[in-house]
N, C-alpha and C. Protein backbone atom coordinates (compact mmCIF):
# COMPACT_ATOMS: atom_id res chain seq x y z
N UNK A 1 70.40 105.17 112.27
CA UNK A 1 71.01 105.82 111.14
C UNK A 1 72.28 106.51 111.63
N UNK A 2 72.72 106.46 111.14
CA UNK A 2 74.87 107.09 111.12
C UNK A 2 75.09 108.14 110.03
N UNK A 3 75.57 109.17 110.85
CA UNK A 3 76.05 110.26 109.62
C UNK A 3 77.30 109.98 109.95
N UNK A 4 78.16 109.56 108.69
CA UNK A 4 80.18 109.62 109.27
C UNK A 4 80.62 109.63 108.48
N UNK A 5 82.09 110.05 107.96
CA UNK A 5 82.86 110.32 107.11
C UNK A 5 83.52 108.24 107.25
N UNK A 6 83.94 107.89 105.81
CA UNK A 6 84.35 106.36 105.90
C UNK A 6 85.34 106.32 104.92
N UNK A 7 85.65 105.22 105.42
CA UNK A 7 87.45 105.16 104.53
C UNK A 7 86.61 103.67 103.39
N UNK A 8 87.06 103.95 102.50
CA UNK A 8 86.88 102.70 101.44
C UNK A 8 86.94 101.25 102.18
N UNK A 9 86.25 100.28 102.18
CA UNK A 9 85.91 98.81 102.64
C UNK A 9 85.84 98.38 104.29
N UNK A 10 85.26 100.06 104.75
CA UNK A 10 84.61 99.58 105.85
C UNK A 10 83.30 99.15 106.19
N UNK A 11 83.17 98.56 106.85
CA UNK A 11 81.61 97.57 107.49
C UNK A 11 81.43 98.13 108.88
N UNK A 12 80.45 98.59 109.38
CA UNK A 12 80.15 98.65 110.35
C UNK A 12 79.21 97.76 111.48
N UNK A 13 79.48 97.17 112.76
CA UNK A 13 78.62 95.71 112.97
C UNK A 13 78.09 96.62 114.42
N UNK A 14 77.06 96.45 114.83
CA UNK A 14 76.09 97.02 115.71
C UNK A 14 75.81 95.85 116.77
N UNK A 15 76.67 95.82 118.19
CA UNK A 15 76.18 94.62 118.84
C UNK A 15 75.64 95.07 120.15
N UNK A 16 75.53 93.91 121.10
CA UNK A 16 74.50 94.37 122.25
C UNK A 16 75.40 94.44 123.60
N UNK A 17 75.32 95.40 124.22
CA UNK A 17 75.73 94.73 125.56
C UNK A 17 77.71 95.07 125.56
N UNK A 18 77.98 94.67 124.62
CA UNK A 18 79.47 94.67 124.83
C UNK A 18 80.09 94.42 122.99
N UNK A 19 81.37 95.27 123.14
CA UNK A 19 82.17 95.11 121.80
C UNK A 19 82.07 93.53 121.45
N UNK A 20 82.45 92.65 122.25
CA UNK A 20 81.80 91.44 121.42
C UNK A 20 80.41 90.40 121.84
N UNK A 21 79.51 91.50 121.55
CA UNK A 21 78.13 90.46 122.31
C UNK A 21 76.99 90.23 120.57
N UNK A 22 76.10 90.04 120.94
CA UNK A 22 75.57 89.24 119.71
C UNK A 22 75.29 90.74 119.12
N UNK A 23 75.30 89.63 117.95
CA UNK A 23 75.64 90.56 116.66
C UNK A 23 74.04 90.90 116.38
N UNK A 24 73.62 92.12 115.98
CA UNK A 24 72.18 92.27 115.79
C UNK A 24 71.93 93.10 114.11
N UNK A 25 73.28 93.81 113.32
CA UNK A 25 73.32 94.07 112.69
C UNK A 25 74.40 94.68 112.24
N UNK A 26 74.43 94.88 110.75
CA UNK A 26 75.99 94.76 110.02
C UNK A 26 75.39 95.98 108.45
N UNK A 27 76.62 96.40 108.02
CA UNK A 27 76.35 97.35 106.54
C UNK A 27 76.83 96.42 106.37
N UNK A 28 76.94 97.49 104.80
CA UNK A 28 77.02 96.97 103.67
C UNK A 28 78.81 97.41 103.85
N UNK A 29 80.29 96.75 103.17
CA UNK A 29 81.15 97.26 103.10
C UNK A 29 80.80 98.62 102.48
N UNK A 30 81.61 99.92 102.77
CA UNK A 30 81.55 100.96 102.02
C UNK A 30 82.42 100.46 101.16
N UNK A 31 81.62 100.90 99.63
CA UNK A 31 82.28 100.64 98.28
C UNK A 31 83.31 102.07 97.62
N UNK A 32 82.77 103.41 97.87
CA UNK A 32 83.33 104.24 97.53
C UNK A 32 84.36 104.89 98.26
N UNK A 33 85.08 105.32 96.99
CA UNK A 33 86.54 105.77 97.50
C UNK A 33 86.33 106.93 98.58
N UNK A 34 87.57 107.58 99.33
CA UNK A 34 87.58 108.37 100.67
C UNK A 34 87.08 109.81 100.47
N UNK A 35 86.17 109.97 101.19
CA UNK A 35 85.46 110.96 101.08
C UNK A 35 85.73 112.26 102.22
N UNK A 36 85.33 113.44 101.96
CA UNK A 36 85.51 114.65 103.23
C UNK A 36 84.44 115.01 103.32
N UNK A 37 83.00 114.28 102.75
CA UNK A 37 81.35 114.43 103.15
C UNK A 37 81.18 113.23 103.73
N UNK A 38 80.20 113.74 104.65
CA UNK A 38 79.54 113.04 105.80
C UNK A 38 78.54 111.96 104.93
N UNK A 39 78.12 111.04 105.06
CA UNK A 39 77.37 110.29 104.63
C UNK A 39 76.64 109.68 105.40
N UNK A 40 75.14 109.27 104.73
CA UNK A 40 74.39 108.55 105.69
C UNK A 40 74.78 107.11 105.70
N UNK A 41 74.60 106.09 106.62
CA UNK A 41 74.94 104.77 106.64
C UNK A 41 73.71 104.16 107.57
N UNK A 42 73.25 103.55 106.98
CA UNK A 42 71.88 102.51 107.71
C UNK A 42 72.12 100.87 107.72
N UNK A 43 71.82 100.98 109.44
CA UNK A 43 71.68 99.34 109.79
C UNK A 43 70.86 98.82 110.30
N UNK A 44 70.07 97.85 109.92
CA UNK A 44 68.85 97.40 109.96
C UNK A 44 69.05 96.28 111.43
N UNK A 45 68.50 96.69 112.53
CA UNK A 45 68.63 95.89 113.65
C UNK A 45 67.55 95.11 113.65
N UNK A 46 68.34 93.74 114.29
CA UNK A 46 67.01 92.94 114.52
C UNK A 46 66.39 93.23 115.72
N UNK A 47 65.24 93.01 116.15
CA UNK A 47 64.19 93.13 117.07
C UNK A 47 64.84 92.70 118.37
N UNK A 48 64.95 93.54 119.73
CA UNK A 48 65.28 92.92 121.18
C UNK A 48 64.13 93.18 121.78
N UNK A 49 64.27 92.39 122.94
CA UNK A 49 63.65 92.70 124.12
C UNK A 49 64.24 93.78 125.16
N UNK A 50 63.94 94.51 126.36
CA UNK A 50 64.55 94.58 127.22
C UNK A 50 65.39 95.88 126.80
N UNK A 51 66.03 96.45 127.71
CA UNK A 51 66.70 97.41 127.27
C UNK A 51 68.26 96.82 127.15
N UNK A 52 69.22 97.50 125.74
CA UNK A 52 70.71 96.91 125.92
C UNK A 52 71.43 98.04 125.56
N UNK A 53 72.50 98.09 125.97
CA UNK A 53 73.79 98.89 125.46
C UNK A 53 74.18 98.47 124.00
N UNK A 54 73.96 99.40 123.04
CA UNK A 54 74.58 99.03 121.79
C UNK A 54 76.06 99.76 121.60
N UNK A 55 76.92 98.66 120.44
CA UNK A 55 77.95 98.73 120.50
C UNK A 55 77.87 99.23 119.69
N UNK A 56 78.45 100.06 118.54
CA UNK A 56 79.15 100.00 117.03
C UNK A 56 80.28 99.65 116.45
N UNK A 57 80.70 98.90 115.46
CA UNK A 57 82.17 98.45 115.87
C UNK A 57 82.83 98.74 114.52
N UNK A 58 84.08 99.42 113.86
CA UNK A 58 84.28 99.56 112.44
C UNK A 58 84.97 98.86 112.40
N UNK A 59 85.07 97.71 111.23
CA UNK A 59 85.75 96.80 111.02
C UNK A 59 86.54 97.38 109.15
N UNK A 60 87.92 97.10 109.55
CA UNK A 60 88.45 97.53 107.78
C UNK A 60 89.76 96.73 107.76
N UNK A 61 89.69 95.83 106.90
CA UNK A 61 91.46 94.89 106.78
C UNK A 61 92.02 95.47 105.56
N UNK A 62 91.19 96.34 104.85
CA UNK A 62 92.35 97.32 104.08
C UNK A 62 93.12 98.47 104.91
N UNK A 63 92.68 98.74 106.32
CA UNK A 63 93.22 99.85 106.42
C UNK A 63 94.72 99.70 107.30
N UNK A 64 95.01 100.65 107.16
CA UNK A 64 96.83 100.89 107.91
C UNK A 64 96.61 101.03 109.80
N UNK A 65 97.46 100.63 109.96
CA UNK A 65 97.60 101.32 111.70
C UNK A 65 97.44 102.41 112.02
N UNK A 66 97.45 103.35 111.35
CA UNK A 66 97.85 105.15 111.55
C UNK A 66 96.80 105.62 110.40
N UNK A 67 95.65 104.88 109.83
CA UNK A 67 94.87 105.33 109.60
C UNK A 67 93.55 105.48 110.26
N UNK A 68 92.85 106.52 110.46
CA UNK A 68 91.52 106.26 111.07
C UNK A 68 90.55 105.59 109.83
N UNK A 69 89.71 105.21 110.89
CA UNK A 69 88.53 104.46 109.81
C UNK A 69 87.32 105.20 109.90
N UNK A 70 86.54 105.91 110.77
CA UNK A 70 85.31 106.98 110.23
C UNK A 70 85.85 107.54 111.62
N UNK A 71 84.49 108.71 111.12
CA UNK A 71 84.22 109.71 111.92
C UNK A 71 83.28 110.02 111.96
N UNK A 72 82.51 109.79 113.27
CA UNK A 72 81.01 109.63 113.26
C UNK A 72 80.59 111.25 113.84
N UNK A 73 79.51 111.97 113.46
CA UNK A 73 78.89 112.89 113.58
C UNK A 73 77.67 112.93 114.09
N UNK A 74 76.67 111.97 114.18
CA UNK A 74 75.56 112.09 114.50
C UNK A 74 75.02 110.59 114.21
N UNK A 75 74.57 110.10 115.52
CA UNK A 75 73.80 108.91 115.29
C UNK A 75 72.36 108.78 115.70
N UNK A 76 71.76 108.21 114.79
CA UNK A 76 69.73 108.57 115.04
C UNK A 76 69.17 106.79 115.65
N UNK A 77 68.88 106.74 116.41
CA UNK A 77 67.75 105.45 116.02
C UNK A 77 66.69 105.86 116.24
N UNK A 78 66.02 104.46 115.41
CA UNK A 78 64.50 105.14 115.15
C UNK A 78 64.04 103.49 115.40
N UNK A 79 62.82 103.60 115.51
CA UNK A 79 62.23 102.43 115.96
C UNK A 79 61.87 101.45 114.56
C-alpha cells in the first residue's frame, strides 16, 4: 500500500530486482485531478519466490519536464 500525493494520469508499475525487471504489478491510472492530500494507492502483486528488490516506477505522458509526478510518504506491504 502507498500513501502519495499524484498528479492526474499517473500509473504506478511495481517491478523486481531492477527499474526494468519483470513486471509484478501496476494501478489503476490516477483519474482525479491534482491534489495536496495524501492518498492511498494499492497494488496487487503477484506471488514470488525468494527474496527481491522491488522497484516502483511512476509512469505519466501527460506530464511536463519540470513537473513532479508524486510524492510518496509512506509505503506498507503486507503479505
Amino acid at each position: 500500500m502507498l500513501s502519495l500525493m499524484v498528479e492526474l494520469g499517473v500509473t504506478l508499475e511495481l517491478h523486481l530486482d531492477s527499474p526494468t525487471g519483470t513486471l509484478v504489478g501496476t494501478s489503476p491510472p490516477v483519474s482525479a485531478a491534482k491534489t495536496t492530500k495524501y492518498s492511498t494507492i494499492k497494488i496487487a502483486s503477484l506471488p514470488t519466490s525468494d527474496f527481491h528488490t522491488r522497484y516502483i516506477i511512476g509512469r505519466n505522458t501527460r506530464a511536463k519536464v519540470d513537473e513532479p509526478l508524486l510524492h510518496i510518504s509512506r509505503i506498507q506491504f503486507q503479505p
